[in-house]
C-alpha atoms as a PDB file:
ATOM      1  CA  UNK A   1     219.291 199.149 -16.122  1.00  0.00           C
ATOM      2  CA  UNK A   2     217.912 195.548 -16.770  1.00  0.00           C
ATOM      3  CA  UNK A   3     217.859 194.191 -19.888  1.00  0.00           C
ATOM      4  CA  UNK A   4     216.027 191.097 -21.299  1.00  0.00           C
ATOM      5  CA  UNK A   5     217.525 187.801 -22.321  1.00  0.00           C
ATOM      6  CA  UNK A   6     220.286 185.751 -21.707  1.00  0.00           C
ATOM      7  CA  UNK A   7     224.066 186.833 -22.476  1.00  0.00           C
ATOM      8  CA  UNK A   8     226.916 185.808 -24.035  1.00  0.00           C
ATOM      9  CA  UNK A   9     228.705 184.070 -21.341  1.00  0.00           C
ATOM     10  CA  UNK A  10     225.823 182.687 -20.213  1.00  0.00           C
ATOM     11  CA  UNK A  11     224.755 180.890 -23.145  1.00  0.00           C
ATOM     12  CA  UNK A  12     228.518 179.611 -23.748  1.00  0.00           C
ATOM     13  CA  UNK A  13     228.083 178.000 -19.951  1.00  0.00           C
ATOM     14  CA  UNK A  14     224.524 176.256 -21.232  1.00  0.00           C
ATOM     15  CA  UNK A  15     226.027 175.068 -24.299  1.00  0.00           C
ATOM     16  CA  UNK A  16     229.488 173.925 -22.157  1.00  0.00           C
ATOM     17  CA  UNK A  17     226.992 172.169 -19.517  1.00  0.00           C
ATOM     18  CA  UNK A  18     225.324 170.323 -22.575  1.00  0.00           C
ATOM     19  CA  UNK A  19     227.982 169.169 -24.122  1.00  0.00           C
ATOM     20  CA  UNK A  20     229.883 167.479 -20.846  1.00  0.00           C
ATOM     21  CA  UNK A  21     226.200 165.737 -20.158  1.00  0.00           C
ATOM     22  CA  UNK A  22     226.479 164.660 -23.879  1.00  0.00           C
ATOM     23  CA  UNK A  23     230.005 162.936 -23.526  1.00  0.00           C
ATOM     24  CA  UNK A  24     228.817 162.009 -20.246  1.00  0.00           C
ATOM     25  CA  UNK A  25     226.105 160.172 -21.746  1.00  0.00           C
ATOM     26  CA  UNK A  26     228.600 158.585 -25.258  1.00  0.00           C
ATOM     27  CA  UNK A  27     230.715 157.210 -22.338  1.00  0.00           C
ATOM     28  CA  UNK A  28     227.743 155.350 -20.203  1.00  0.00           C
ATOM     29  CA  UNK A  29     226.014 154.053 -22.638  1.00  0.00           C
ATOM     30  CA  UNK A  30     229.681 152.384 -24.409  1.00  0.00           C
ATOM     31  CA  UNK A  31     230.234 150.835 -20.958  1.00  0.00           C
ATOM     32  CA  UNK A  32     226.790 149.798 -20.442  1.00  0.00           C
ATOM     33  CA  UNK A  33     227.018 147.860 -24.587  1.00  0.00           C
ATOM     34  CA  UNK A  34     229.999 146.180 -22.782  1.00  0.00           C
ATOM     35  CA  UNK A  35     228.373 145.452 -19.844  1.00  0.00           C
ATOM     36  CA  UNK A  36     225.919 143.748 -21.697  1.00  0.00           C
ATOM     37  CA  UNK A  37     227.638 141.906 -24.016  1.00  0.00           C
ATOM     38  CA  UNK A  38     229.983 140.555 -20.979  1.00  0.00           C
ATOM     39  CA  UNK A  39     226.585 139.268 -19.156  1.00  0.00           C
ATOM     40  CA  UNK A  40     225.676 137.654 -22.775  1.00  0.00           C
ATOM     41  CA  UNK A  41     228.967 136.047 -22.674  1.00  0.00           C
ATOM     42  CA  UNK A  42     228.857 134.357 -19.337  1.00  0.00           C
ATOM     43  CA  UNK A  43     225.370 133.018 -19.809  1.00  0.00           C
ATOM     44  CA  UNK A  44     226.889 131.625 -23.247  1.00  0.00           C
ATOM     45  CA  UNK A  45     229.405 130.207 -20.879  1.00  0.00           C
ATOM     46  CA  UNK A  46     226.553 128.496 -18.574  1.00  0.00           C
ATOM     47  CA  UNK A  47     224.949 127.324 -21.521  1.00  0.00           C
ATOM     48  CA  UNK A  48     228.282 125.578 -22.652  1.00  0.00           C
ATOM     49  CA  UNK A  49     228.997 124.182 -18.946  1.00  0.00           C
ATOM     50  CA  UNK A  50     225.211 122.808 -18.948  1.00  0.00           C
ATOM     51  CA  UNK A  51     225.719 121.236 -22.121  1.00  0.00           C
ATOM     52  CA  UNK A  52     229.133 119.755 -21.024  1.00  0.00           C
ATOM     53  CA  UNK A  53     227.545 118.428 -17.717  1.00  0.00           C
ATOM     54  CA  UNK A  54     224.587 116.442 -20.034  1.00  0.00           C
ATOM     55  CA  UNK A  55     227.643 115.414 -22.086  1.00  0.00           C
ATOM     56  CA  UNK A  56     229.288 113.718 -19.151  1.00  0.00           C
ATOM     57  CA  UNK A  57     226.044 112.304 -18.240  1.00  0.00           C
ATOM     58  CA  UNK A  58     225.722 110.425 -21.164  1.00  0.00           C
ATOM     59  CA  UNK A  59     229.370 109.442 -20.901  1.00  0.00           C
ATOM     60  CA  UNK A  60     231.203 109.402 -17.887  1.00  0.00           C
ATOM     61  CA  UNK A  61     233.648 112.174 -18.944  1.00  0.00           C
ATOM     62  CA  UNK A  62     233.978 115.283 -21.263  1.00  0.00           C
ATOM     63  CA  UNK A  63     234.558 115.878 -24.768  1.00  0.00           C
ATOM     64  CA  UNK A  64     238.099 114.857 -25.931  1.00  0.00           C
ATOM     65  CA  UNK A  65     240.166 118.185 -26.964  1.00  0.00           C
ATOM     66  CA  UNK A  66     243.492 117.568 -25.888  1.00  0.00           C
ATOM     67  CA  UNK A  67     244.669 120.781 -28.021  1.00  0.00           C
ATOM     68  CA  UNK A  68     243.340 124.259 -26.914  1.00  0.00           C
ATOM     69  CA  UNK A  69     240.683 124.900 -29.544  1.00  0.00           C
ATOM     70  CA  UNK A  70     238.695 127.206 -30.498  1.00  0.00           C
ATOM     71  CA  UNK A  71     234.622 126.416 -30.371  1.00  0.00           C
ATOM     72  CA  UNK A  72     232.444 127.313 -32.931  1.00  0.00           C
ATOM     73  CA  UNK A  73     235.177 126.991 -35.919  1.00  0.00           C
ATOM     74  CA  UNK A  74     234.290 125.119 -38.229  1.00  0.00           C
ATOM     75  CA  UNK A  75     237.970 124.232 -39.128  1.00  0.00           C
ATOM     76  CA  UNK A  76     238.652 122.027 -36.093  1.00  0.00           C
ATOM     77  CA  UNK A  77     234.492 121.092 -36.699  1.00  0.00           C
ATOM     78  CA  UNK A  78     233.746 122.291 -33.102  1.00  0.00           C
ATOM     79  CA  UNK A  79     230.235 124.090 -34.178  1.00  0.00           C
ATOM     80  CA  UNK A  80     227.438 121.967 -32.594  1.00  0.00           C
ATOM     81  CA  UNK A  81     228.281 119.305 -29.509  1.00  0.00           C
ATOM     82  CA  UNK A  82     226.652 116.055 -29.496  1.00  0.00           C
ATOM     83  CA  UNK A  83     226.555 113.034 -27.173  1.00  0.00           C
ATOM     84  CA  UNK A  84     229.115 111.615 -29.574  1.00  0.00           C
ATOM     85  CA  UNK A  85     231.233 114.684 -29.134  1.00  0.00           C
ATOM     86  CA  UNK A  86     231.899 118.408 -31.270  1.00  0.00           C
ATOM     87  CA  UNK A  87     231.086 117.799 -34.651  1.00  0.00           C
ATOM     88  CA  UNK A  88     230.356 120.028 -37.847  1.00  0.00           C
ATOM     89  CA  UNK A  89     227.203 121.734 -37.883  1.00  0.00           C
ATOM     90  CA  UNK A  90     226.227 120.144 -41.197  1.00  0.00           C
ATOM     91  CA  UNK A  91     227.137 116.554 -39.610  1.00  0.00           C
ATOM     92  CA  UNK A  92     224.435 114.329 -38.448  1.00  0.00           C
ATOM     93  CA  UNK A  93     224.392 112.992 -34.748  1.00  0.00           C
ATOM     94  CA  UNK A  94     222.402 110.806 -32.955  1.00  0.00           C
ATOM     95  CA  UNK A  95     221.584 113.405 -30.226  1.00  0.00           C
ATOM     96  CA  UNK A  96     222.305 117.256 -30.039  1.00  0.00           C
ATOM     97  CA  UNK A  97     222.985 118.586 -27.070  1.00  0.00           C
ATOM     98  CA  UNK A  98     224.612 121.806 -28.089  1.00  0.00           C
ATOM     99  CA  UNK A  99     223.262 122.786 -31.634  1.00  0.00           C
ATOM    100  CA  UNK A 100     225.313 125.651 -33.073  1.00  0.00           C
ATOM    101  CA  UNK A 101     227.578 126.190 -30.162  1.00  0.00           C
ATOM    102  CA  UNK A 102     226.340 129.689 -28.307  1.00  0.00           C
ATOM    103  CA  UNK A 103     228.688 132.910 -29.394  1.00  0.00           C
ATOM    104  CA  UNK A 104     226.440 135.778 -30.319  1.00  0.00           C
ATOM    105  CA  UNK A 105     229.453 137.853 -30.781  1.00  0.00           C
ATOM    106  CA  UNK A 106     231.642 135.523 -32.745  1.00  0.00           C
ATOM    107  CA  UNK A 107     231.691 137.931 -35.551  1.00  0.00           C
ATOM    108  CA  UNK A 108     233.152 140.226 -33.563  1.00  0.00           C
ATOM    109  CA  UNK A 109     235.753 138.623 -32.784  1.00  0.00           C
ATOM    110  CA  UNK A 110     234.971 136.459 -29.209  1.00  0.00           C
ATOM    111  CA  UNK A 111     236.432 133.385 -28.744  1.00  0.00           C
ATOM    112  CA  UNK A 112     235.296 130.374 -26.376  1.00  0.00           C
ATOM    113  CA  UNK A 113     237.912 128.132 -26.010  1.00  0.00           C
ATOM    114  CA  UNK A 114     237.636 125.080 -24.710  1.00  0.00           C
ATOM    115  CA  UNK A 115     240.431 121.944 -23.544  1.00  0.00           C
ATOM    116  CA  UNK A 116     239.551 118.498 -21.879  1.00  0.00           C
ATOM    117  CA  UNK A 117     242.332 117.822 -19.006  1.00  0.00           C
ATOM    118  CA  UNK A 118     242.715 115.774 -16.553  1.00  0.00           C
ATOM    119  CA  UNK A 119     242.305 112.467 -19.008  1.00  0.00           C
ATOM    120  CA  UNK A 120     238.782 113.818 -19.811  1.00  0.00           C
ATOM    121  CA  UNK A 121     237.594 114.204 -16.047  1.00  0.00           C
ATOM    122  CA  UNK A 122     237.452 118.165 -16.525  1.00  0.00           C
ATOM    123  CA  UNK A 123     237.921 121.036 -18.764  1.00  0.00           C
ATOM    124  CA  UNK A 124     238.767 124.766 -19.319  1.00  0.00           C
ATOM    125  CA  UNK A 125     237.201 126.841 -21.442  1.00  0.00           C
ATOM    126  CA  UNK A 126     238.874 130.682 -21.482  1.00  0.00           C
ATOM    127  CA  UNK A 127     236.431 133.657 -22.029  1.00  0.00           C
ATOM    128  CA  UNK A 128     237.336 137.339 -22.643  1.00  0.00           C
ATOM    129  CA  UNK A 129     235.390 140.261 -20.385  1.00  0.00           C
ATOM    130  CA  UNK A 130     235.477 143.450 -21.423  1.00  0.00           C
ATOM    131  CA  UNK A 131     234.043 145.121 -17.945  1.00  0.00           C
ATOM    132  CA  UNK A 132     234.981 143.490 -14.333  1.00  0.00           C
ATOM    133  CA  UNK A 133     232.564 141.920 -12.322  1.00  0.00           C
ATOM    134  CA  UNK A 134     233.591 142.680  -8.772  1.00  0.00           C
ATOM    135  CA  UNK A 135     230.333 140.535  -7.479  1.00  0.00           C
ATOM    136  CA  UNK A 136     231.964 137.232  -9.024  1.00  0.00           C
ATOM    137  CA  UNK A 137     234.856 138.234  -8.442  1.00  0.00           C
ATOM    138  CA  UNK A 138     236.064 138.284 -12.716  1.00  0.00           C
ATOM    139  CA  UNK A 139     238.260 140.824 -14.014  1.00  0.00           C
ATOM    140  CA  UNK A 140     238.393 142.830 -17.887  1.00  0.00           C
ATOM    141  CA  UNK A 141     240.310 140.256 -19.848  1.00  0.00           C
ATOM    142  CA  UNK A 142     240.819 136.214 -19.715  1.00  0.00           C
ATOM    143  CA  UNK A 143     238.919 134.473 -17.637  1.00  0.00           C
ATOM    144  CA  UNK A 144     238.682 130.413 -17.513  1.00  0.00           C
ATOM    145  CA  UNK A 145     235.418 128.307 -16.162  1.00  0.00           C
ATOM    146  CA  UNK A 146     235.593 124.659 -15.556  1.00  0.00           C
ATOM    147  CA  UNK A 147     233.207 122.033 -14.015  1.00  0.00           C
ATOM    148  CA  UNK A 148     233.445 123.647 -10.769  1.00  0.00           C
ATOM    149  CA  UNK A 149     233.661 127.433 -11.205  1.00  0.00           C
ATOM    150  CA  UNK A 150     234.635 130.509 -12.821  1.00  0.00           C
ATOM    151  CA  UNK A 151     237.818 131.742 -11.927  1.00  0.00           C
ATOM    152  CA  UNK A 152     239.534 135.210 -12.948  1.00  0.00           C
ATOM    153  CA  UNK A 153     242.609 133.999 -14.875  1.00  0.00           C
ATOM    154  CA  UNK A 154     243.630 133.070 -18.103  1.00  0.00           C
ATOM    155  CA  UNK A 155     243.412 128.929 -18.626  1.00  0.00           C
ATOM    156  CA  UNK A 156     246.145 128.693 -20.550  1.00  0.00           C
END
């Protein structure tokens, strides 16, 4: 005897197979949001470093932050980088180099920051990941660029 249509079982191991390529799917696209919000973040980061370069240009060395700080905060009035230095974004300067400060995800919580060392010859600035990036060698967590390079530990 044959009969016509599906079963029980077998439409419990459909709806099974369904749902795994539904979670499946929740967990790839989560890591691929982080993966490109961490490739957002280290362009931000080239953006900074290309800024910082016309900065020392202009100057002969880098922005003077002795003190860790935090960029884009208006507090310590690090919003907007001119070739006099960070300033407020409301302040005037005679030349913008860096006008806000790049940090897309600064309402979520990201934080740039940035230190002159060295008696203003070089700089950190530490950056969180939240995927690795086993091509440049940069792990999930704090990571710290410089003039030079981007390195896969915390600056500070």
């Amino acid at each position: 005897m044959s009969s016509k249509g599906i079963t029980k079982i077998e439409a419990l191991i459909v709806g099974f197979v369904i749902v795994i390529l539904i979670v499946a799917n929740i967990f790839l696209i989560s890591y691929l949001n982080k993966k490109a919000r961490d490739i957002y973040v280290l362009s931000e980061i080239n953006q900074i470093r290309s800024g910082l370069e016309v900065f020392l240009l202009a100057n002969n060395y880098y922005p003077r932050l002795e003190e860790a700080t935090e960029l884009n905060n208006s507090y310590y009035a690090t919003e907007k980088l001119c070739l006099d230095g960070f300033q407020r974004i409301d302040n005037n300067c005679s030349k913008n180099i860096l006008r806000p400060m790049p940090n897309k995800f600064l309402s979520q919580g990201n934080t740039y920051i940035y230190q002159s060392i060295d008696n203003n010859k070089d700089y950190n600035i530490e950056f969180t990941l939240e995927t690795n990036f086993r091509d440049l060698n940069l792990i999930k967590g704090k990571n710290c660029a410089n003039n030079l390079q981007i390195t896969s530990q915390p600056c500070f």
